[in-house]
Each structure stands twice: as structure tokens, then as C-alpha cells.
Protein backbone atom coordinates (compact mmCIF):
# COMPACT_ATOMS: atom_id res chain seq x y z
CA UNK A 1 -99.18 0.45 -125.59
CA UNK A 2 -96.04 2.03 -126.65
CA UNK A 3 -96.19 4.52 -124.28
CA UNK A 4 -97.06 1.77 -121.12
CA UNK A 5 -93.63 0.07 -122.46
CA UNK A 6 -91.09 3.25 -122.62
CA UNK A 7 -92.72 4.43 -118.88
CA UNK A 8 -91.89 0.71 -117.40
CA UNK A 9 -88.43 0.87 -119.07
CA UNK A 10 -87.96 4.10 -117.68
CA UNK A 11 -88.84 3.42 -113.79
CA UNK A 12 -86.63 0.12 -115.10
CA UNK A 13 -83.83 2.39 -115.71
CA UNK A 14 -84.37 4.49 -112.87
CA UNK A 15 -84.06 1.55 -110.44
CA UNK A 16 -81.42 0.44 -112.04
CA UNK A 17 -79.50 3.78 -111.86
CA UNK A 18 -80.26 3.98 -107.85
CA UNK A 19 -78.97 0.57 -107.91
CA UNK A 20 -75.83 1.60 -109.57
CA UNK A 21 -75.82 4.74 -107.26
CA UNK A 22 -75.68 2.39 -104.08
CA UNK A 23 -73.31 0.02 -105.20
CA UNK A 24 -71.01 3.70 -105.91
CA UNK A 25 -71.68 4.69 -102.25
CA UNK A 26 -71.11 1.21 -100.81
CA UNK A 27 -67.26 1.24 -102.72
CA UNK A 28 -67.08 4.88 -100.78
CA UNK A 29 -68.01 3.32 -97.65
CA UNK A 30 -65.51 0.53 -98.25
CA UNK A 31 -62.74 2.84 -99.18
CA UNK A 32 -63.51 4.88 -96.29
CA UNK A 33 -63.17 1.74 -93.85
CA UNK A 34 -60.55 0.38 -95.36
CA UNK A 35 -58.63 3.55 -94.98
CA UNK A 36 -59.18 4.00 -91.29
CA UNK A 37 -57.63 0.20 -91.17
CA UNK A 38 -54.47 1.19 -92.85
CA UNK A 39 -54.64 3.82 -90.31
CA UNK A 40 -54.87 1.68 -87.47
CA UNK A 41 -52.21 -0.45 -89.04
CA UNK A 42 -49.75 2.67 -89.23
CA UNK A 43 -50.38 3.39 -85.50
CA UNK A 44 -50.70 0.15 -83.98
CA UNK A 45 -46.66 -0.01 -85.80
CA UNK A 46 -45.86 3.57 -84.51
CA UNK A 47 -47.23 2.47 -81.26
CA UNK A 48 -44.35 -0.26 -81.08
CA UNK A 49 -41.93 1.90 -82.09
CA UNK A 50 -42.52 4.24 -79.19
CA UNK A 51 -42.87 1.98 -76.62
CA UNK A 52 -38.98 0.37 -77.94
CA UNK A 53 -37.38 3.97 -77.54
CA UNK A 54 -39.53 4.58 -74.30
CA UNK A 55 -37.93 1.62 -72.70
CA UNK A 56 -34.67 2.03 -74.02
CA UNK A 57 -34.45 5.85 -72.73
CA UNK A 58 -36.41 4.53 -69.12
CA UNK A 59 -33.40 1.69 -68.89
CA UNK A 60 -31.27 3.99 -69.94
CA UNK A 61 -32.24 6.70 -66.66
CA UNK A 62 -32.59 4.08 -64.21
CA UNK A 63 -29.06 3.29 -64.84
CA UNK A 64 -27.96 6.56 -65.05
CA UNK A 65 -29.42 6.72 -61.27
CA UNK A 66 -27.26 4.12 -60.42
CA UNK A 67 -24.06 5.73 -61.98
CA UNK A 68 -24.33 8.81 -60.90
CA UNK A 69 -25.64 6.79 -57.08
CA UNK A 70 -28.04 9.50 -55.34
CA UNK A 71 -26.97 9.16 -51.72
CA UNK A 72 -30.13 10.95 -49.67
CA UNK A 73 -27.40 12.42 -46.89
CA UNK A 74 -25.70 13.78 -49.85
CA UNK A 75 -28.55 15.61 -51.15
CA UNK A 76 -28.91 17.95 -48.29
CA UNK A 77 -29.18 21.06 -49.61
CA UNK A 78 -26.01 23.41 -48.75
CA UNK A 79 -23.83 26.26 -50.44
CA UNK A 80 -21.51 23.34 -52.02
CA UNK A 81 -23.96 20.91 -53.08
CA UNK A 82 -26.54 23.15 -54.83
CA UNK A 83 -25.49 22.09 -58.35
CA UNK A 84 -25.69 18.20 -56.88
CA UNK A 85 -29.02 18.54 -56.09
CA UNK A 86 -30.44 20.49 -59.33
CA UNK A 87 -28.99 17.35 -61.39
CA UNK A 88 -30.61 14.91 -59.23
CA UNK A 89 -33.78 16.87 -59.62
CA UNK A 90 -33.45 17.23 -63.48
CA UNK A 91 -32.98 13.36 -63.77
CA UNK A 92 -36.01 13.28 -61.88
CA UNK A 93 -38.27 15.20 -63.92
CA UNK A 94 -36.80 13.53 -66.89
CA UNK A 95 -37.63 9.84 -65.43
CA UNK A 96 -41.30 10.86 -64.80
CA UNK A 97 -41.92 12.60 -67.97
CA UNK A 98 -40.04 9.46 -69.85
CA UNK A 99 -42.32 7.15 -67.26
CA UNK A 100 -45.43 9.49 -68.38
CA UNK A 101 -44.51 9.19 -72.35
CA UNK A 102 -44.67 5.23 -71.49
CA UNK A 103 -47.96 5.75 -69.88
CA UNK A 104 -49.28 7.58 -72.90
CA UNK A 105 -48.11 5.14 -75.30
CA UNK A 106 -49.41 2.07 -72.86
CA UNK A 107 -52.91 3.52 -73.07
CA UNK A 108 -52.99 3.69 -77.21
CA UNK A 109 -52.18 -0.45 -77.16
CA UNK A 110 -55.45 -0.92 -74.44
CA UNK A 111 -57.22 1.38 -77.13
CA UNK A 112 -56.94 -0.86 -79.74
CA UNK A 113 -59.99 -2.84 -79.80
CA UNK A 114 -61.07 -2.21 -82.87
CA UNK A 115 -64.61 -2.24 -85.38
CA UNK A 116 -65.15 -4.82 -86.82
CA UNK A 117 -67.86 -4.10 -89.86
CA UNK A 118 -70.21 -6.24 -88.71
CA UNK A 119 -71.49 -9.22 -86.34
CA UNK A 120 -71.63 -12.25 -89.15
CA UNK A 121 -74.32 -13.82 -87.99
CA UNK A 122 -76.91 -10.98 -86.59
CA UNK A 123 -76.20 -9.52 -90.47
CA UNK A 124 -76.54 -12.95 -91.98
CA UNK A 125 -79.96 -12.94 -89.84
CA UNK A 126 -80.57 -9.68 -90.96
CA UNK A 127 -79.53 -9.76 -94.94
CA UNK A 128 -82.10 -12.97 -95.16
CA UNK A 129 -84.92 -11.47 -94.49
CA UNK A 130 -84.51 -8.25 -97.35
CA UNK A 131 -85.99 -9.14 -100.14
CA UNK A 132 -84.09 -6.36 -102.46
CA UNK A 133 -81.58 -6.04 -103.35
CA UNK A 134 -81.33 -2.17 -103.03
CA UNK A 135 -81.98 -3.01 -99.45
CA UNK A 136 -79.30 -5.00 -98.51
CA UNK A 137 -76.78 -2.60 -100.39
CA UNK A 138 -78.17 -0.46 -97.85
CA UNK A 139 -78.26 -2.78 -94.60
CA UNK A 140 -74.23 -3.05 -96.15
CA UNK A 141 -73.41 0.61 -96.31
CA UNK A 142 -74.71 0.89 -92.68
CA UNK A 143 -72.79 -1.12 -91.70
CA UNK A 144 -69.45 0.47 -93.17
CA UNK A 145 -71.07 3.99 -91.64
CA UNK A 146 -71.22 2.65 -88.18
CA UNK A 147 -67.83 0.69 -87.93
CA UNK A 148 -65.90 3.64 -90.17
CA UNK A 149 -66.95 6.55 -87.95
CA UNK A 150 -66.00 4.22 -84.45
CA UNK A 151 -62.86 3.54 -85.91
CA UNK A 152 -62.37 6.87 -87.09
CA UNK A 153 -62.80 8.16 -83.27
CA UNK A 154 -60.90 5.27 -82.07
CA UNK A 155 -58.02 6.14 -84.38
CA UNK A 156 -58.29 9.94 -83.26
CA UNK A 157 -57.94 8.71 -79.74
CA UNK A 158 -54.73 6.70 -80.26
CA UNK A 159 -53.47 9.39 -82.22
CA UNK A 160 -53.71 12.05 -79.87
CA UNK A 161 -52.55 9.42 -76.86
CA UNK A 162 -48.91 9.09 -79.53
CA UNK A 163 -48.93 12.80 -79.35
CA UNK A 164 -49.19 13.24 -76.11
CA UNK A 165 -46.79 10.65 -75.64
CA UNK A 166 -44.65 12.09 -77.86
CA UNK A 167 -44.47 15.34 -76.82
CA UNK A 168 -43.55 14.25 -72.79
CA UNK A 169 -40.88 12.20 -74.16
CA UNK A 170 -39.20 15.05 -76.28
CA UNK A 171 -40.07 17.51 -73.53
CA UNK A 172 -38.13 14.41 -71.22
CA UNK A 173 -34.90 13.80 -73.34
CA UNK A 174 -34.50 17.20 -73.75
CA UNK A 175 -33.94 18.38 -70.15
CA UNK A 176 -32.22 14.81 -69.79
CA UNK A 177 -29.79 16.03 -72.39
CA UNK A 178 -29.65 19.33 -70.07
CA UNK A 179 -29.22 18.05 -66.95
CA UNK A 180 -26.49 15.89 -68.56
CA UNK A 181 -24.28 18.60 -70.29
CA UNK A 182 -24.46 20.24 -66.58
CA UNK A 183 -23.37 16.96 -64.56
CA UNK A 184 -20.63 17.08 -67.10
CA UNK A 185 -19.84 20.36 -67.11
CA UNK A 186 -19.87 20.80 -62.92
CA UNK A 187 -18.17 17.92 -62.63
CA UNK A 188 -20.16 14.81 -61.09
């Protein structure tokens, strides 16, 4: 008899150790989601950032357009007006890699649909039918799975969008900054 008691205690203990064990991996799971939100977070406020600057620097070109007033009968090239038209055509290239950047950045806010970790009611639907609790740890933990690793590609996809967008705008306001220091330097 004593020995039919310590082997129920045991598989007792057992279950109760893979029970403990789940509840471990569903915090993991939750940390892990909850992570990729902060993430989101930081880019969604990166994302707004960007698109600020962008539009300041794209205002900023289209009025420089207007200053320095490209006149198309001007722009003919010849021996004298050489310089003219290099500036005009560094402007250029600036406005469309500036107008690129903003393109960039425009696609990371239609990215941001987000996971959510689950439908409420298809998992309410679900979780009512599992009898165990074991189980529905489970059913919970798949849940986090699915929704962390989509967010965790969605995240990946906004990031590298801000990079991109980045790395047009620098490439942008640099040879802006160029073609400025010449249009000084030449003279208008």
C-alpha cells in the first residue's frame, strides 16, 4: 500500500512540475511578446520622427526651388552656364532621394497592423472545451508563439523600411549640403 501511495504522489509531483514548467514557458512567451510591443512602440515613435524631418527638409527644397527659380531657357547647357545646371541637377537628386526617404518611411506607418495575441472569442470557444489545465497553458503559449514571431517579422520589416529610409535621406542632405556650398561658392 505504501508503495501504491509514494508512486501516485510521484506522477502527482511530476504533473505538477510540467505544470510549473508551462506556466515558466508561458511567462517566456509573454516576455517575448511583450518585448516585440515595446519594439513596435519605439518604431511606430521613430517612425514620426522621420516623417517630421522628412517634411521639414522636402519644404525646405521645394522652396529652395523657388529661391534659387529654375528658368528651363536658362538651363540650356553652354560654356557659361555649366555650373548653373550641375546645381539644378544636385537639388534634383537631393529632392527625389528626400521624396524617396518619405516614401520609405510612408510604407513603415501602412506596415503597422499589428498581432494581436489572439481572437477573444474563437480562444474563449476554444479554452472551453480543454478540460486541463496543462492544456490550455498550452492553447496560451501558442498563441504568444504565433503573434510573437508575426510581430517579430513585422517589426523586422519596419525596421529595415527606417533604414532604408534613413540611409536615402542622409545620402539626400548630404549632396543637398554639396550642391549648396557650390551655389554659394559659384555664385547663384
Amino acid at each position: 500500500m505504501s508503495q501504491e501511495i509514494s508512486v501516485h504522489s510521484m506522477e502527482k509531483t511530476k504533473k505538477k512540475g510540467d505544470l510549473n514548467n508551462l506556466v515558466r514557458l508561458q511567462d517566456y512567451f509573454k516576455y517575448l511578446y511583450e518585448q516585440e510591443n515595446q519594439r513596435n512602440e519605439k518604431l511606430n515613435s521613430v517612425t514620426n520622427t522621420y516623417l517630421v524631418v522628412i517634411t521639414f527638409a522636402f519644404t525646405f527644397l521645394v522652396g529652395l526651388l523657388g529661391w534659387i527659380s529654375p528658368n528651363p531657357n536658362s538651363l540650356l547647357i553652354s560654356a557659361n552656364n555649366t555650373n548653373r545646371v550641375l546645381w539644378f541637377v544636385g537639388v534634383g537628386i537631393s529632392l527625389i532621394l528626400i521624396l524617396v526617404s518619405l516614401i520609405f518611411t510612408m510604407l513603415v506607418v501602412k506596415v503597422r497592423s499589428f498581432e494581436r495575441l489572439c481572437s477573444p472569442i474563437d480562444f474563449a470557444a476554444e479554452a472551453s472545451q480543454i478540460d486541463k489545465e496543462d492544456e490550455l497553458i498550452s492553447a496560451i503559449i501558442s498563441h504568444y508563439v504565433v503573434a510573437t514571431e508575426r510581430n517579430f517579422i513585422l517589426n523586422n520589416k519596419k525596421a529595415r523600411f527606417l533604414a532604408y529610409g534613413l540611409q536615402t535621406y542622409i545620402v539626400g542632405f548630404v549632396l543637398l549640403l554639396f550642391t549648396l556650398t557650390g551655389i554659394y561658392i559659384t555664385g547663384r
